[in-house]
C-alpha atoms as a PDB file:
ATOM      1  CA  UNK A   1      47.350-107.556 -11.678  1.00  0.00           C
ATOM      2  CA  UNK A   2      45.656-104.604 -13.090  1.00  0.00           C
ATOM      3  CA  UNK A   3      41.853-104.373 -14.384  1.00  0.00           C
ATOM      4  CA  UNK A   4      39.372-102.344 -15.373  1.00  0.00           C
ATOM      5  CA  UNK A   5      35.872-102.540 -15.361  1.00  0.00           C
ATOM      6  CA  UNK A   6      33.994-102.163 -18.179  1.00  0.00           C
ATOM      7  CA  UNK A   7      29.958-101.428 -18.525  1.00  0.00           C
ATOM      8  CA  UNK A   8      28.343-101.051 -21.876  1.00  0.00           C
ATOM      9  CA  UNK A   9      24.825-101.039 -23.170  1.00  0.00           C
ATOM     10  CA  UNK A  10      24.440-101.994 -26.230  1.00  0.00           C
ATOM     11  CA  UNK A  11      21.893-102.119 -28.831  1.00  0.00           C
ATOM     12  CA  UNK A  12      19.860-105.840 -29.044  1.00  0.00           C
ATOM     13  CA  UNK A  13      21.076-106.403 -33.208  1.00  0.00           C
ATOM     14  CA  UNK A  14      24.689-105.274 -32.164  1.00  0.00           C
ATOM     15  CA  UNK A  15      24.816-107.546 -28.727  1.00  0.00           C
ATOM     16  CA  UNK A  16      26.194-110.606 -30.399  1.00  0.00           C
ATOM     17  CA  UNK A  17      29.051-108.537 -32.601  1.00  0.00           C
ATOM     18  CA  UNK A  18      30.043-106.947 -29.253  1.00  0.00           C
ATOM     19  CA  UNK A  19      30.017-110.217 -26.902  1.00  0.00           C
ATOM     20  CA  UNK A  20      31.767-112.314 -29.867  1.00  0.00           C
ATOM     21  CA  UNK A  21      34.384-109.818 -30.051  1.00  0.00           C
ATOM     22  CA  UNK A  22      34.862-109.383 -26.188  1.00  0.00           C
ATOM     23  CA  UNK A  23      34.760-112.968 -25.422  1.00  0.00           C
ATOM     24  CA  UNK A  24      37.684-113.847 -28.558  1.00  0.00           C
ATOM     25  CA  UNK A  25      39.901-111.500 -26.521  1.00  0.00           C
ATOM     26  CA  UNK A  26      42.350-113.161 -23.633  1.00  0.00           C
ATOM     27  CA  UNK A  27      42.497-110.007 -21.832  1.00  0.00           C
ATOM     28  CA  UNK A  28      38.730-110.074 -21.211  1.00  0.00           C
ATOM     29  CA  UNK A  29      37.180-111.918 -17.857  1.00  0.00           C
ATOM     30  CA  UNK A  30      34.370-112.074 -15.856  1.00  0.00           C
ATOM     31  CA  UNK A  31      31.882-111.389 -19.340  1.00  0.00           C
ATOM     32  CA  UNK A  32      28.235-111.004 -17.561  1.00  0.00           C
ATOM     33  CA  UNK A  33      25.485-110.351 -20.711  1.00  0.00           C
ATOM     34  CA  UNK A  34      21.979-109.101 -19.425  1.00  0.00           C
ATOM     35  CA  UNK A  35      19.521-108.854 -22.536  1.00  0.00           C
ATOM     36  CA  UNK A  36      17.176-106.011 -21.619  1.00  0.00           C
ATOM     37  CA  UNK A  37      18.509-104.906 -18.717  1.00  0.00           C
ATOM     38  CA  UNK A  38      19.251-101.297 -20.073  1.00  0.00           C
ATOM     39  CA  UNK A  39      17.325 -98.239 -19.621  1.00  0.00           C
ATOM     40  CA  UNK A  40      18.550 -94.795 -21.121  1.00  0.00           C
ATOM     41  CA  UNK A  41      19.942 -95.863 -23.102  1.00  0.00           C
ATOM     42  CA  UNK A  42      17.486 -99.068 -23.918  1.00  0.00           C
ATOM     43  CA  UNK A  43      19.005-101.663 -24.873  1.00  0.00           C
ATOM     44  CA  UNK A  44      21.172-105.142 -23.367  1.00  0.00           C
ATOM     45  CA  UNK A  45      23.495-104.732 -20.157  1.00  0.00           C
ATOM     46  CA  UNK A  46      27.084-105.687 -20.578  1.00  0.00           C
ATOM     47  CA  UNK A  47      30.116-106.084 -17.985  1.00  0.00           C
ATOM     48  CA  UNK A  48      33.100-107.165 -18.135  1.00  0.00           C
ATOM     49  CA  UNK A  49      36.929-106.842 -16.734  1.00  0.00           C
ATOM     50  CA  UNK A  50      39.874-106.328 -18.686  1.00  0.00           C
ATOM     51  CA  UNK A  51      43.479-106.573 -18.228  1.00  0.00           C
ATOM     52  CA  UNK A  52      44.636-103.068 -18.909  1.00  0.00           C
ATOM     53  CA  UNK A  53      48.065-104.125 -21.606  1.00  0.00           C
ATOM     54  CA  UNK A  54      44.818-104.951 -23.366  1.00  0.00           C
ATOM     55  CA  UNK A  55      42.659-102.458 -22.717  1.00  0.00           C
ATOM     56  CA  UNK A  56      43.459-100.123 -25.696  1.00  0.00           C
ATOM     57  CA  UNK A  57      42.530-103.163 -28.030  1.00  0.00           C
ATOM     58  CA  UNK A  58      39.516-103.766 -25.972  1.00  0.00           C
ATOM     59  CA  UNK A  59      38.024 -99.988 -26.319  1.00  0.00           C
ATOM     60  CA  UNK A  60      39.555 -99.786 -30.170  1.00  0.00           C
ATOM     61  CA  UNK A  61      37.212-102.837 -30.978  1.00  0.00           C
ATOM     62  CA  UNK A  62      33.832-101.428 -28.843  1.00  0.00           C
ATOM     63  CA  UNK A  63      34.361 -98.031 -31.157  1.00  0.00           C
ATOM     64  CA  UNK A  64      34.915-100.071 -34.211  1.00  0.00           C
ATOM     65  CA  UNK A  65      31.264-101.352 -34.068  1.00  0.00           C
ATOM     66  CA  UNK A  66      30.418 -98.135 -33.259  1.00  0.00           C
ATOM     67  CA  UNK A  67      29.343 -98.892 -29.597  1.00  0.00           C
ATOM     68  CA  UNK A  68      29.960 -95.609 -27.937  1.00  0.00           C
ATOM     69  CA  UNK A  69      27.858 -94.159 -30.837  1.00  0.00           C
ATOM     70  CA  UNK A  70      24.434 -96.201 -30.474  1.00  0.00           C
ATOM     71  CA  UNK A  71      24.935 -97.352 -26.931  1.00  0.00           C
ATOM     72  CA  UNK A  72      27.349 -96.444 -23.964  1.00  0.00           C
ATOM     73  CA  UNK A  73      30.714 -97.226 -22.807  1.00  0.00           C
ATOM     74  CA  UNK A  74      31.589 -96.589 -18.577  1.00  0.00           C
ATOM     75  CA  UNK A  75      35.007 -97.788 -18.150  1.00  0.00           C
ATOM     76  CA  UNK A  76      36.517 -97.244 -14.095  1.00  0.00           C
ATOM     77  CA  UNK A  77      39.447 -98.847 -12.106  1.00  0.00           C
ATOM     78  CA  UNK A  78      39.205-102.453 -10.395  1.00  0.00           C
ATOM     79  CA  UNK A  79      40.694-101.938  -6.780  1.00  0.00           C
ATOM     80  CA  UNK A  80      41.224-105.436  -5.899  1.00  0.00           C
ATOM     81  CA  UNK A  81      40.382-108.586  -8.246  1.00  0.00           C
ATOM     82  CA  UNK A  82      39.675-111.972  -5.525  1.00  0.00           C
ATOM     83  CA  UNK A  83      39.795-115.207  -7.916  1.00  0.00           C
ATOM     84  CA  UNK A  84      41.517-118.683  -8.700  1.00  0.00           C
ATOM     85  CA  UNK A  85      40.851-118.398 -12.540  1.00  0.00           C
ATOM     86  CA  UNK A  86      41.895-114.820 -13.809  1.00  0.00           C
ATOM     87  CA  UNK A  87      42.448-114.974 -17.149  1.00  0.00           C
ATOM     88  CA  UNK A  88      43.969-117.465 -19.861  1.00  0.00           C
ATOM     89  CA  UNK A  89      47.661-118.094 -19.932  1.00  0.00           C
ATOM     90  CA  UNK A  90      48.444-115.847 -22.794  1.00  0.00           C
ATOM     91  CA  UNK A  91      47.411-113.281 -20.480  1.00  0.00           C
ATOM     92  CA  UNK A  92      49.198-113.342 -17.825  1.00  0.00           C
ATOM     93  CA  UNK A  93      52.752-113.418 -18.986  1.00  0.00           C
ATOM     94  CA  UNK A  94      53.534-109.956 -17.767  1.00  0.00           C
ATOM     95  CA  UNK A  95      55.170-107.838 -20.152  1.00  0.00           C
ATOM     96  CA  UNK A  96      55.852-103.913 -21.039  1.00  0.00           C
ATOM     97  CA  UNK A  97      52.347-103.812 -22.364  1.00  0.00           C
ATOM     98  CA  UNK A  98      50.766-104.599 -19.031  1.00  0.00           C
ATOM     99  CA  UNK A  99      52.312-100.981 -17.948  1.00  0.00           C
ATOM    100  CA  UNK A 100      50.877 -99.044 -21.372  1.00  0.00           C
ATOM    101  CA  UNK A 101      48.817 -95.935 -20.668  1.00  0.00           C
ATOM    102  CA  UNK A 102      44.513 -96.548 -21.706  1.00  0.00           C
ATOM    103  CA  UNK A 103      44.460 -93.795 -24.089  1.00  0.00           C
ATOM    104  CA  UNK A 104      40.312 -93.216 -23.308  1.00  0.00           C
ATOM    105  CA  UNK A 105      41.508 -92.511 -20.070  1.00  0.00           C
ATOM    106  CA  UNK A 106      44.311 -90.252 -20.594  1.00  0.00           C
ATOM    107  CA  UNK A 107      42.379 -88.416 -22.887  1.00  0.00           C
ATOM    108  CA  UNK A 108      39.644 -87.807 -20.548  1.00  0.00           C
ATOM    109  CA  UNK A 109      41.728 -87.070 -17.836  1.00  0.00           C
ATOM    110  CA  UNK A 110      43.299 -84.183 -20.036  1.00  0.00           C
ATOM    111  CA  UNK A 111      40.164 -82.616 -21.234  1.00  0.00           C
ATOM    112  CA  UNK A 112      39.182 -82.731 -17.605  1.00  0.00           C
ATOM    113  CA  UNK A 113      41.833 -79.784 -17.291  1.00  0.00           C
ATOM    114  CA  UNK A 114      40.524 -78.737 -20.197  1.00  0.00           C
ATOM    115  CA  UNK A 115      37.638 -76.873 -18.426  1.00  0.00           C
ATOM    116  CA  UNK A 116      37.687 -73.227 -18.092  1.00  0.00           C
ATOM    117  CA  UNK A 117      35.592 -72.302 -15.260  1.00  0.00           C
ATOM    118  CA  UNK A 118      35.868 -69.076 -13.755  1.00  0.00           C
ATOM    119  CA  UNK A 119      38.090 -70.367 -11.126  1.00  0.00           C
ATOM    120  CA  UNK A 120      40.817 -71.383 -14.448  1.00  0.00           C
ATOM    121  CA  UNK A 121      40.996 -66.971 -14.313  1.00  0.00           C
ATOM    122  CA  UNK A 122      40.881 -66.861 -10.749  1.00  0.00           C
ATOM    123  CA  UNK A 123      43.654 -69.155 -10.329  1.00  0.00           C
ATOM    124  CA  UNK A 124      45.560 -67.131 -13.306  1.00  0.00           C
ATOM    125  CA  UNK A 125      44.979 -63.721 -11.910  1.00  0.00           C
ATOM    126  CA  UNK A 126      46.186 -64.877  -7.898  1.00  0.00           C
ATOM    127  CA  UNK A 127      49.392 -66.777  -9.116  1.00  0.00           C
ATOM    128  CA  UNK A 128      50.820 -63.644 -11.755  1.00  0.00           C
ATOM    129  CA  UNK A 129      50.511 -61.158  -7.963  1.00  0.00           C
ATOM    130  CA  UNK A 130      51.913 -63.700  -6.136  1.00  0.00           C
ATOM    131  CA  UNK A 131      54.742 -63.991  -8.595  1.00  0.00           C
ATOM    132  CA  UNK A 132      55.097 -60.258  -8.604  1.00  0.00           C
ATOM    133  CA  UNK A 133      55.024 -59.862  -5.046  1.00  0.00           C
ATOM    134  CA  UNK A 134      58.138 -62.499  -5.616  1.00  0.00           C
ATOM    135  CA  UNK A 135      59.503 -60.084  -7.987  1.00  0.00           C
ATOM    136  CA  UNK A 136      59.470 -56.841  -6.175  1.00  0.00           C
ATOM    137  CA  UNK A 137      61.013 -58.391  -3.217  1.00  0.00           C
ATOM    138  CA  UNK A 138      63.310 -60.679  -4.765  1.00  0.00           C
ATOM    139  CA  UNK A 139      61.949 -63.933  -3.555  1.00  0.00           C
ATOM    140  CA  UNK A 140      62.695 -67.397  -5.739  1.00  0.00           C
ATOM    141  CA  UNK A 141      60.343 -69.603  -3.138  1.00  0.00           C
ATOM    142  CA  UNK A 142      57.402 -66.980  -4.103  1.00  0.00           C
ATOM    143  CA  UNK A 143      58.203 -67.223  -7.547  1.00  0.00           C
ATOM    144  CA  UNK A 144      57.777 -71.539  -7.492  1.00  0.00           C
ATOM    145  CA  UNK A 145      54.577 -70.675  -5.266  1.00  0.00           C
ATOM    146  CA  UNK A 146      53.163 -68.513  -7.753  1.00  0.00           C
ATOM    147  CA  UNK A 147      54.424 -71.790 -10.604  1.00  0.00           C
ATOM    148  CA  UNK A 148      52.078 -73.926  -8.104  1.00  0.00           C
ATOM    149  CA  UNK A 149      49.412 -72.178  -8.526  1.00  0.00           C
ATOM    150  CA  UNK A 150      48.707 -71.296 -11.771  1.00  0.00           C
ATOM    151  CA  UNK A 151      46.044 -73.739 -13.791  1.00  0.00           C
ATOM    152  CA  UNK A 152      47.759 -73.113 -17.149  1.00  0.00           C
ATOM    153  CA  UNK A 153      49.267 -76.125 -18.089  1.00  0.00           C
ATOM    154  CA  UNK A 154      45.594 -77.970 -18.244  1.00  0.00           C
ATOM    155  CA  UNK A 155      44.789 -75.488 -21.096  1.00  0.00           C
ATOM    156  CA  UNK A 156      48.048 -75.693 -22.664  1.00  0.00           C
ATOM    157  CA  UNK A 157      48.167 -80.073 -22.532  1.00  0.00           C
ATOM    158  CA  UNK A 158      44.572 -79.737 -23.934  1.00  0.00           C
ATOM    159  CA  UNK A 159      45.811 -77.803 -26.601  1.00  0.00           C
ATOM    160  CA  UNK A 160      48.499 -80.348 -27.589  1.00  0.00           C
ATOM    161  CA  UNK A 161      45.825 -82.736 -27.212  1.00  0.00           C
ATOM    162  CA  UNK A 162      43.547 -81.154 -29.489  1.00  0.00           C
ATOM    163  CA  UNK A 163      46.732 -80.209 -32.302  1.00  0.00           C
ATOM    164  CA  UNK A 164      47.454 -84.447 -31.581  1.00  0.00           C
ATOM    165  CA  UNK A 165      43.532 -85.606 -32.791  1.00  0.00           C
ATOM    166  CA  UNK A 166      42.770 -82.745 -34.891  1.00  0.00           C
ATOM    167  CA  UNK A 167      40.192 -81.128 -32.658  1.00  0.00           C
ATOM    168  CA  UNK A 168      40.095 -77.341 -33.830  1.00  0.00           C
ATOM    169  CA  UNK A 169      37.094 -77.261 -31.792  1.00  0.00           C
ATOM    170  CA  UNK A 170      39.863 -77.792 -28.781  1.00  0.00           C
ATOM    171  CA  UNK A 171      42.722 -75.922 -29.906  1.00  0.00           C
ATOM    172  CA  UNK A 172      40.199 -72.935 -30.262  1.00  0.00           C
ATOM    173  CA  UNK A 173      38.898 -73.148 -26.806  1.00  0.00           C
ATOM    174  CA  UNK A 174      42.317 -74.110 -25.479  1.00  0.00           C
ATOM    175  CA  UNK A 175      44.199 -70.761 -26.783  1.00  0.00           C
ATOM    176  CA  UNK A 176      40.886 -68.461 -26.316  1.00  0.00           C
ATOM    177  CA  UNK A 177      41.597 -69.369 -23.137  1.00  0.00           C
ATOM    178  CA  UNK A 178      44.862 -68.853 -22.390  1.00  0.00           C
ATOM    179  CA  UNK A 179      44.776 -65.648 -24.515  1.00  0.00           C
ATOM    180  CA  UNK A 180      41.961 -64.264 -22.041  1.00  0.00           C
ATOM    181  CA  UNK A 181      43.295 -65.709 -18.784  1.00  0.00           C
ATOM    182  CA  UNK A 182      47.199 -64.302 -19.452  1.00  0.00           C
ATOM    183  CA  UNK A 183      45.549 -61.002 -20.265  1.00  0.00           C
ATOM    184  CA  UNK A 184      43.631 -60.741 -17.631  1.00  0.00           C
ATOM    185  CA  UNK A 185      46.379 -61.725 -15.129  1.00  0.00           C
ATOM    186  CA  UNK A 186      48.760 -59.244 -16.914  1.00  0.00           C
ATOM    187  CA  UNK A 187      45.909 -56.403 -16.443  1.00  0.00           C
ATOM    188  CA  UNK A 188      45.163 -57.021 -13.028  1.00  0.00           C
ATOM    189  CA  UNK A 189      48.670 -57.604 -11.821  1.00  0.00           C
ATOM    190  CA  UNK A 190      49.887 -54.433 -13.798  1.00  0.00           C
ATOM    191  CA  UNK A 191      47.511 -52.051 -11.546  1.00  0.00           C
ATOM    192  CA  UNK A 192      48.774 -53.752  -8.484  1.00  0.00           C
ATOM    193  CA  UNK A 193      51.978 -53.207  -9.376  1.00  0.00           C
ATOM    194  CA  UNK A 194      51.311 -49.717 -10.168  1.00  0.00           C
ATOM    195  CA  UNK A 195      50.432 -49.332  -6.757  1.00  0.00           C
ATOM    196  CA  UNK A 196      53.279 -51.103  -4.873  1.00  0.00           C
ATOM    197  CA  UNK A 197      55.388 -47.981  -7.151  1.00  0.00           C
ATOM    198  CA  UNK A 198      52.654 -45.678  -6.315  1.00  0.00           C
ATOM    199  CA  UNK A 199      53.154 -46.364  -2.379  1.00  0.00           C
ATOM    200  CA  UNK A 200      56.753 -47.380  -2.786  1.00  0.00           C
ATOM    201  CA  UNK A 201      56.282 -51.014  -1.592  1.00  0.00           C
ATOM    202  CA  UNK A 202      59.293 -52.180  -3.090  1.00  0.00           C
ATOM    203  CA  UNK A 203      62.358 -53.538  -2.180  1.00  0.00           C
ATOM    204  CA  UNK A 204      65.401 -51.253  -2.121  1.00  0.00           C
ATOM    205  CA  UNK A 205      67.512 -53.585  -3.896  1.00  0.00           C
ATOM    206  CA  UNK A 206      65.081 -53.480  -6.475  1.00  0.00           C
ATOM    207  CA  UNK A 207      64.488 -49.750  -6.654  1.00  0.00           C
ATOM    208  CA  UNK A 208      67.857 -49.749  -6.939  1.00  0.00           C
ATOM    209  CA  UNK A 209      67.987 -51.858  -9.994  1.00  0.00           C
ATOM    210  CA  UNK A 210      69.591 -55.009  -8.165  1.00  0.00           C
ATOM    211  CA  UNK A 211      66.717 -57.732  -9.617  1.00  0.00           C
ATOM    212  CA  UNK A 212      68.102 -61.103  -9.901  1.00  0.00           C
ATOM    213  CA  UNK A 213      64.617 -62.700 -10.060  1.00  0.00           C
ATOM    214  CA  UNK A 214      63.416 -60.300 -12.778  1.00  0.00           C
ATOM    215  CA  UNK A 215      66.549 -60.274 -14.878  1.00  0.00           C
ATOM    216  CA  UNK A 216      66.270 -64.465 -15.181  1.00  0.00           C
ATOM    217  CA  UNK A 217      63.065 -64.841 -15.661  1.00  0.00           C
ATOM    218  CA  UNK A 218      63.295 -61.750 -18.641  1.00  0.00           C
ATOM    219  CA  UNK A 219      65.877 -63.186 -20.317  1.00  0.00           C
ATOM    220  CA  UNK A 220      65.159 -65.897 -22.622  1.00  0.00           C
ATOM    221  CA  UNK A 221      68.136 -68.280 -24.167  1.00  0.00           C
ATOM    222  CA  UNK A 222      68.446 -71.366 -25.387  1.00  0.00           C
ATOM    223  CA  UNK A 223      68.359 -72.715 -21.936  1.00  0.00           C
ATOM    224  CA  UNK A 224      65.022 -71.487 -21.807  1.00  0.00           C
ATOM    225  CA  UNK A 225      63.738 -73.126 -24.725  1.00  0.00           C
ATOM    226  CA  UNK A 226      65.489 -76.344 -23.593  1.00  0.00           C
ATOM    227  CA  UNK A 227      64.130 -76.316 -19.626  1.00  0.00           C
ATOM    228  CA  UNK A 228      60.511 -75.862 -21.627  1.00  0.00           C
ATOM    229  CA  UNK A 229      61.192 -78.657 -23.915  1.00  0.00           C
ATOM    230  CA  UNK A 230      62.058 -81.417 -21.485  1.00  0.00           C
ATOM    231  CA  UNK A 231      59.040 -80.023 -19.509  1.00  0.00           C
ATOM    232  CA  UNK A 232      56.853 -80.184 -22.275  1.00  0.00           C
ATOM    233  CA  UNK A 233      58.095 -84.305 -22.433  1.00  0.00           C
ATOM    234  CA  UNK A 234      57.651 -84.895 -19.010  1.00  0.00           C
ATOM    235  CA  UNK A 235      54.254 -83.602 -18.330  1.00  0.00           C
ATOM    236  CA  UNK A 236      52.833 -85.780 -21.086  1.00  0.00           C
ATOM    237  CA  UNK A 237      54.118 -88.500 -19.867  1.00  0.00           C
ATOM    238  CA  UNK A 238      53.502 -87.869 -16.389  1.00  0.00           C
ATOM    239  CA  UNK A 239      49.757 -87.394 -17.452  1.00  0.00           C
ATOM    240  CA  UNK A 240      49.626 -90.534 -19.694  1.00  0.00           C
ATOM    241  CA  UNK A 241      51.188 -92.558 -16.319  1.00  0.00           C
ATOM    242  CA  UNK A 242      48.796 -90.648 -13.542  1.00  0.00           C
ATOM    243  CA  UNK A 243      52.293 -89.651 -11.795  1.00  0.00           C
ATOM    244  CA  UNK A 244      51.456 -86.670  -9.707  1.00  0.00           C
ATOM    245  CA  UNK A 245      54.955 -85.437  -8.268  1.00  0.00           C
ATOM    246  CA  UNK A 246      56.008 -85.632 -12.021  1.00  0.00           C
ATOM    247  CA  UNK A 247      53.702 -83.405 -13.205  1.00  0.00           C
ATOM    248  CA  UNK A 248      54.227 -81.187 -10.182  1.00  0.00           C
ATOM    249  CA  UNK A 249      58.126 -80.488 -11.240  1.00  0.00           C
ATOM    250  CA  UNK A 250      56.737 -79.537 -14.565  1.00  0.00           C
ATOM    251  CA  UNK A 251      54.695 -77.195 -12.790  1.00  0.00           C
ATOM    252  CA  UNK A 252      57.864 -75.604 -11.487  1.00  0.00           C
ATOM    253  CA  UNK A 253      59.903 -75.719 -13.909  1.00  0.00           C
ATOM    254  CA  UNK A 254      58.995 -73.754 -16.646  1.00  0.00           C
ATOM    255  CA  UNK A 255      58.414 -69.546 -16.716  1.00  0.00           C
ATOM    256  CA  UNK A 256      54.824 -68.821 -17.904  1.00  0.00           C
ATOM    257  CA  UNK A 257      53.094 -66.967 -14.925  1.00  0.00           C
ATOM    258  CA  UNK A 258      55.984 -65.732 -13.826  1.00  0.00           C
ATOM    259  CA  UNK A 259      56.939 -64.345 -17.571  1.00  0.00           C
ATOM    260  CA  UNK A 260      53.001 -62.902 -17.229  1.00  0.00           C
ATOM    261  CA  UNK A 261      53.955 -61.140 -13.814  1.00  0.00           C
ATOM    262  CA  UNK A 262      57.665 -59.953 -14.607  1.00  0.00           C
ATOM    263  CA  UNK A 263      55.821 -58.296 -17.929  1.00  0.00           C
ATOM    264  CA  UNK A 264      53.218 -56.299 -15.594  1.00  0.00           C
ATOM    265  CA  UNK A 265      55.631 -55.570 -13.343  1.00  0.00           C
ATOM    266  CA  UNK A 266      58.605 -54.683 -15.405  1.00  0.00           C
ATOM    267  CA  UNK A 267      55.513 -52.327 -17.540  1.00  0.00           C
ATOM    268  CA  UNK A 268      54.412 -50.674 -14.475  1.00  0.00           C
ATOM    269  CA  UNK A 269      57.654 -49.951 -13.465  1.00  0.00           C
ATOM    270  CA  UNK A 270      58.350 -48.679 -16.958  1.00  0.00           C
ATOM    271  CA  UNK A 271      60.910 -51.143 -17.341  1.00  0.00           C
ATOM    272  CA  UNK A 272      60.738 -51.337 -21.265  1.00  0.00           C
ATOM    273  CA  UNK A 273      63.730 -54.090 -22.061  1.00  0.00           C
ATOM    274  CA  UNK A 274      62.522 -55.935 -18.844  1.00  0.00           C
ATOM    275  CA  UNK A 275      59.065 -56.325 -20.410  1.00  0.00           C
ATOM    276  CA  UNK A 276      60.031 -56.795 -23.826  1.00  0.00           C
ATOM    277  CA  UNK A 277      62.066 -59.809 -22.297  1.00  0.00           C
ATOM    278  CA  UNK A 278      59.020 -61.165 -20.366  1.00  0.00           C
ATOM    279  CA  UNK A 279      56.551 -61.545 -23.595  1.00  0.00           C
ATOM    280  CA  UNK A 280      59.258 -63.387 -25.724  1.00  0.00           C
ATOM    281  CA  UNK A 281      59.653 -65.687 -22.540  1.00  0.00           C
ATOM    282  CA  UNK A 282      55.888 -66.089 -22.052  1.00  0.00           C
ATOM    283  CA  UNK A 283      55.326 -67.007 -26.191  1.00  0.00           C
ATOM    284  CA  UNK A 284      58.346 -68.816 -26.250  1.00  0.00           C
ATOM    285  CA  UNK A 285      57.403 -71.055 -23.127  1.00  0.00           C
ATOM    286  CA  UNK A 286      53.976 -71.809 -24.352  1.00  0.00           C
ATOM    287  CA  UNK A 287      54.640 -72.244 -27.675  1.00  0.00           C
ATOM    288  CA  UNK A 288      57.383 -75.230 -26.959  1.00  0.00           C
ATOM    289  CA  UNK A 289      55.026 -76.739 -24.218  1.00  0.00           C
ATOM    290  CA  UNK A 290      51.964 -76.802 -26.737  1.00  0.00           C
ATOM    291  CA  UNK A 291      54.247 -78.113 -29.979  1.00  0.00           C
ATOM    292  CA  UNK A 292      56.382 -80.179 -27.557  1.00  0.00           C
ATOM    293  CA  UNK A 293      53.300 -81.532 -25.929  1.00  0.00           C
ATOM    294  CA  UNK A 294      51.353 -82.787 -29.025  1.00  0.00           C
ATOM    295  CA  UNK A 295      54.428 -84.541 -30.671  1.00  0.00           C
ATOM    296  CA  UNK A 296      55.113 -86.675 -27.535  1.00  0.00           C
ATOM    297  CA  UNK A 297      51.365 -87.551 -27.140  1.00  0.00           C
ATOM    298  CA  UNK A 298      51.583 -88.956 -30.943  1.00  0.00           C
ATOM    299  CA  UNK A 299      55.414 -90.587 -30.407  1.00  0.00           C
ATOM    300  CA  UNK A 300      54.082 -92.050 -26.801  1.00  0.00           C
ATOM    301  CA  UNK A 301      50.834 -93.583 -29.131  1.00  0.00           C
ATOM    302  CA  UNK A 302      53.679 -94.861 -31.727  1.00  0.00           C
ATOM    303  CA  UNK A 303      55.937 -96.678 -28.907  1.00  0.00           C
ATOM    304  CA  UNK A 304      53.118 -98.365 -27.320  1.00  0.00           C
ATOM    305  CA  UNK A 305      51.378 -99.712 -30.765  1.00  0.00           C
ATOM    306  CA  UNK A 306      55.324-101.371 -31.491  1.00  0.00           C
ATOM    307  CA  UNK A 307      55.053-103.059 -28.049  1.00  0.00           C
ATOM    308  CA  UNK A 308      51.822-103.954 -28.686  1.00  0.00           C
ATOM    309  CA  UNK A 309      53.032-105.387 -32.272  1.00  0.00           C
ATOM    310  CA  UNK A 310      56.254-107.165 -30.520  1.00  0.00           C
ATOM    311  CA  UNK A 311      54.798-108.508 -27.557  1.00  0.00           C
ATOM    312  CA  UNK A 312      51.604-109.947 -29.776  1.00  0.00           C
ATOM    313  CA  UNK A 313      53.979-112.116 -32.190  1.00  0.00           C
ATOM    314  CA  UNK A 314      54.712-115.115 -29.413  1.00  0.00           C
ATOM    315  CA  UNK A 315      51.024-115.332 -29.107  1.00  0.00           C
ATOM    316  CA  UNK A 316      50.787-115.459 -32.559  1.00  0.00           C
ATOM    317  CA  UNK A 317      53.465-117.623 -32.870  1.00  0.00           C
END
């Protein structure tokens, strides 16, 4: 069965509110109170486990009283849970709700890739010349390589996120961002592919026009906007449910660096319709993701409070 820890500290006039609320909840366990224990913040020690189908009530009651304002909230992953007396029988019935996503967590795991050191640029700038390498010699497998690589579906998830809550703050950073890191990338991997013309590095077939890589990847259509949209679904959800390979087929599945590197390319090549394709691919493509993105973050929320709402009226009942 799956738990989380929590530790709080809590002011000493807001100790009872919290512990009265924790201790009416079935999903809570293992309640340890420790007046004074706190330092930095002062205040009383808290602990407890909670199943995580309740977690999301848990956390949404702490923030009511205003807990993670005037005190602190730590909240990390029970490996293994050794007892005879879990939690009450109301609990345990498993149910739908026992696989629902802890919103603090997804949330924090999202603005984690939210961050944009200067390796988020780095990353940009190596995966739009490895997908232009792919496009000068016609290679698919570097063209998913350079997908691998690049870091921008953090910034674009964060900016769905931030649309979702109404964080300008977040949607600011979020397309500053990407607006810097694609232009960067498109800069830097324009020059180098004025020098694979300059030294004629290229392939033949693609000196002679034959450019199956370039020509899909500058060519936007519906399918394009429909490959980004189920993309756009999938990473959410693969984000709110921690599944790795998931995300990792979003990763590949969707033209933004390799729109980035096609433009440069196609530009330095003076490949005018090419590039013109390229941008609309590159907007279109990070425009669904982003508007995609934010709508299934608030549906996911909506599905999960109605299987909250269905699975609480036995126990009600």
């Amino acid at each position: 069965m799956d738990l989380l820890h929590v530790r709080m500290v809590s002011p000493a006039g807001l100790t009872d509110a919290v512990v009265s609320r924790l201790a009416a909840d079935p999903s809570v366990v293992n309640l340890v109170v420790q007046p004074g224990a706190a330092r930095s913040p002062e205040g009383d020690a808290l602990s407890c486990d909670v199943l995580t189908g309740g977690a999301n009530e848990v956390l949404r009651g702490l923030r009511e009283l205003h807990l993670d304002e005037v005190g602190s909230i730590v909240v990390e992953p029970v490996d293994m849970a050794i007892t005879g007396h879990l939690v009450h029988e109301d609990a345990e019935r498993p149910g739908l709700l026992s696989r629902a996503p802890v919103w603090e967590e997804v949330e924090a795991r999202i603005r984690a890739q939210g961050t944009y050191a200067p390796s988020f640029y780095l990353y940009l700038v190596v995966a739009a010349l490895i997908g232009a390498v792919g496009i000068v010699v016609n290679s698919q497998i570097l063209i998913v390589a350079a997908m691998v690589v690049g870091p921008e579906y953090g910034a674009i998830v964060s900016v769905a996120l931030g649309i979702e809550r109404h964080s300008r703050r977040r949607v600011r950073e979020g397309l500053t961002a990407l607006g810097a890191g694609f232009a960067l990338a498109i800069v830097v991997t324009f020059l180098f592919g004025l020098l694979i013309r300059g030294f004629g590095l290229q392939s033949r077939a693609f000196e002679l026009g034959i450019r199956p890589v370039s020509h899909l990847i500058s060519t936007p259509d519906f399918f394009s906007v429909a490959v980004a949209t189920m993309a756009g679904i999938v990473g959410v959800v693969s984000l709110s449910e921690a599944r790795t390979s998931a995300l990792l087929g979003v990763f590949i599945s969707v033209t933004t660096i390799p729109a980035a590197a096609a433009l440069s390319v196609s530009a330095a090549f003076e490949s005018w319709a090419e590039a013109r394709g390229a941008i609309i691919q590159l907007l279109i493509n990070v425009a669904v993701l982003i508007v995609v993105g934010a709508l299934t973050l608030r549906g996911q929320r909506a599905v999960w409070r109605m299987v909250g709402r269905r699975e609480a009226r036995p126990a009600d009942g």
